[in-house]
C-alpha atoms as a PDB file:
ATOM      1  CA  UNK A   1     -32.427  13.631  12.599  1.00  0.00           C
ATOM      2  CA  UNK A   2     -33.783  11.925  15.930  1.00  0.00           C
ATOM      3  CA  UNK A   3     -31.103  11.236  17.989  1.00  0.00           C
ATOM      4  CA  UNK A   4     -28.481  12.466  15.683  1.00  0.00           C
ATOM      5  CA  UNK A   5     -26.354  15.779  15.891  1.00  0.00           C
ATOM      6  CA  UNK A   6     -24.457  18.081  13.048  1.00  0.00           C
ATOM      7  CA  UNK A   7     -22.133  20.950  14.014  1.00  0.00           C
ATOM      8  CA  UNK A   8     -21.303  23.574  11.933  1.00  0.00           C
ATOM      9  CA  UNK A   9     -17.577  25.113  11.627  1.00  0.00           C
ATOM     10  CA  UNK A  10     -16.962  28.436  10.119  1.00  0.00           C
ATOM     11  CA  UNK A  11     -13.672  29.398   8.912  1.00  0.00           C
ATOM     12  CA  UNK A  12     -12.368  31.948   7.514  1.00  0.00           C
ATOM     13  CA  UNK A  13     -12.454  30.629   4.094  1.00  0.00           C
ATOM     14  CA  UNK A  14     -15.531  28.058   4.108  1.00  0.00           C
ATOM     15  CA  UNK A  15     -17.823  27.113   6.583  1.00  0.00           C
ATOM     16  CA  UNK A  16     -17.668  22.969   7.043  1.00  0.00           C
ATOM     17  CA  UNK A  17     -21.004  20.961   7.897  1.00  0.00           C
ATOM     18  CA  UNK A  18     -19.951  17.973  10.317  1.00  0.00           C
ATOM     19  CA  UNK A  19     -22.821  15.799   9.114  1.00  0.00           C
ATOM     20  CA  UNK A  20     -22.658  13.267  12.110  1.00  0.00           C
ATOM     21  CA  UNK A  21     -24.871  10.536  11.656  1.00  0.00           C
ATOM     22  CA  UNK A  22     -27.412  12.423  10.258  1.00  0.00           C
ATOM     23  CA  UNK A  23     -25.391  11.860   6.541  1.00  0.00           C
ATOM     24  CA  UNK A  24     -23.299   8.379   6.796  1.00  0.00           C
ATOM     25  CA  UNK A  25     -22.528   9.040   2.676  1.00  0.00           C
ATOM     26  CA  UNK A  26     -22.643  11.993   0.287  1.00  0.00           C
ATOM     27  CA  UNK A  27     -24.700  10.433  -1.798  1.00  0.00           C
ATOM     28  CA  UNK A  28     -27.418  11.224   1.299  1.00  0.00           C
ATOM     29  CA  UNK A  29     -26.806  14.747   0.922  1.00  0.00           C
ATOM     30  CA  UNK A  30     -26.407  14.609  -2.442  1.00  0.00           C
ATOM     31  CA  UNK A  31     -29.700  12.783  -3.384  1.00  0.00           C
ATOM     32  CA  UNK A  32     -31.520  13.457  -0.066  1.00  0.00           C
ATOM     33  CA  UNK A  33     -31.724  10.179   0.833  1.00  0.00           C
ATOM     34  CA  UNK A  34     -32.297   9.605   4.794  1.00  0.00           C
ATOM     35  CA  UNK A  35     -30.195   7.348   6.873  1.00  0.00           C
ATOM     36  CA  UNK A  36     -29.862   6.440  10.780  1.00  0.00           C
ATOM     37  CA  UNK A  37     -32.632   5.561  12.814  1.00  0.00           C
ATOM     38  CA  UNK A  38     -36.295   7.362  12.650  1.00  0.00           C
ATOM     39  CA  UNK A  39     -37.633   6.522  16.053  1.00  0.00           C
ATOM     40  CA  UNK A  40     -40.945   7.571  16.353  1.00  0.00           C
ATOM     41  CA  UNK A  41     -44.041   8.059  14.449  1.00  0.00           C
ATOM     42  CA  UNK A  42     -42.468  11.626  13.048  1.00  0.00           C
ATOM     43  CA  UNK A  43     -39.284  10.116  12.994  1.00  0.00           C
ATOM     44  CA  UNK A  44     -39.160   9.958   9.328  1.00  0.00           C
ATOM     45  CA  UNK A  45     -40.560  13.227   8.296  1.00  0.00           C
ATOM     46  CA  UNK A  46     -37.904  14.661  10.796  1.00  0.00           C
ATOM     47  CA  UNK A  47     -35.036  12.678   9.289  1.00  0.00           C
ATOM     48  CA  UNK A  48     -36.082  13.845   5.414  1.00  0.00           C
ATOM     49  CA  UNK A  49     -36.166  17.274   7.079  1.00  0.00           C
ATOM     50  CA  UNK A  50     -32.458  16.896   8.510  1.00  0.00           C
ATOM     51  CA  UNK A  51     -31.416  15.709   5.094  1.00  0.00           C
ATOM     52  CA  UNK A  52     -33.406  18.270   3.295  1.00  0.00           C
ATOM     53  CA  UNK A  53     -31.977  21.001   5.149  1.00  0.00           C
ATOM     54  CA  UNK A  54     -28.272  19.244   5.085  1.00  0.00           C
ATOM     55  CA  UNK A  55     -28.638  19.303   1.145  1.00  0.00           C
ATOM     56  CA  UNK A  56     -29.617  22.806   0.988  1.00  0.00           C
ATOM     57  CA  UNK A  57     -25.971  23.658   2.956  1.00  0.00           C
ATOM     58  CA  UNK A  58     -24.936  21.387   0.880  1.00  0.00           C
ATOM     59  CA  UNK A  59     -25.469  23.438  -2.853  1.00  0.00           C
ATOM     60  CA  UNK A  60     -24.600  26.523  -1.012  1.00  0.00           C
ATOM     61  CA  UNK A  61     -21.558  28.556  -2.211  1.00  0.00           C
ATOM     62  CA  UNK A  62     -18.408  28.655   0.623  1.00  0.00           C
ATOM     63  CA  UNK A  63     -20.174  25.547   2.365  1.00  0.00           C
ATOM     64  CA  UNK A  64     -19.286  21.900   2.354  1.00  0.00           C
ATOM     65  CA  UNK A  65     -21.575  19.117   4.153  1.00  0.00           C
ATOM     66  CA  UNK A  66     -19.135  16.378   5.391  1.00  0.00           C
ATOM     67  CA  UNK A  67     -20.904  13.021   5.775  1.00  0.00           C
ATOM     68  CA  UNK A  68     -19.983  11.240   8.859  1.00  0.00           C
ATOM     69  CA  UNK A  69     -18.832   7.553   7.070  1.00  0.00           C
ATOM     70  CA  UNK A  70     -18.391   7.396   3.524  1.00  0.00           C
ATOM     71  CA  UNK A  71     -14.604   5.904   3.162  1.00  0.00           C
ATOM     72  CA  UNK A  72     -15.048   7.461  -0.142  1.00  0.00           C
ATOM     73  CA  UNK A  73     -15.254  10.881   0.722  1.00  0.00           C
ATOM     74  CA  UNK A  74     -11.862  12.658  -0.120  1.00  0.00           C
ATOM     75  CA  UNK A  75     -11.140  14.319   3.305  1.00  0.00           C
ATOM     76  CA  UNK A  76     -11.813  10.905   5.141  1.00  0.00           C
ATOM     77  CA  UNK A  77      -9.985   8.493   2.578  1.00  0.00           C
ATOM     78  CA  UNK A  78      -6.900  11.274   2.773  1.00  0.00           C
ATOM     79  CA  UNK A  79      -6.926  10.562   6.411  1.00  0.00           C
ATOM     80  CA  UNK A  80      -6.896   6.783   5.951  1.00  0.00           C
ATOM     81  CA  UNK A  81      -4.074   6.902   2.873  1.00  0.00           C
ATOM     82  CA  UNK A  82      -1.795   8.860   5.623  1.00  0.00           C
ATOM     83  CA  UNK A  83      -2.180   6.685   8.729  1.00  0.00           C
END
């Protein structure tokens, strides 16, 4: 996604997909739905790529996309209910 960066973390168990800002929610991975800025003529092609390809991690087995703001998603809102 223009602009935008995701890092991937491979563990010995599962390989986690730091979305950035590329995913804000799941439901962007989830329904490949594009978020954060398309600067650019090709801006949003590129971001329906990013999301396309994050989506693809996504529904693969030992991988898990983590978007980058969804208070909903259970390793952020775990975070939040222990603070």
């Amino acid at each position: 996604t223009p602009g935008h960066q995701s890092f991937v973390v491979e563990l010995p168990e599962r390989t986690v997909v730091l979305a950035g800002d590329a995913a804000d929610l799941l439901g962007n991975v989830e329904h490949e739905v594009r978020c954060g800025s398309t600067i650019g003529a090709d801006g949003p092609a590129r971001a329906d790529r990013a999301v396309a390809r994050l989506a693809a991690l996504h529904r693969t087995h030992g991988t898990e996309v983590w978007p980058a703001h969804d208070p909903e998603f259970p390793v952020w809102s775990a975070v939040v209910r222990s603070r």
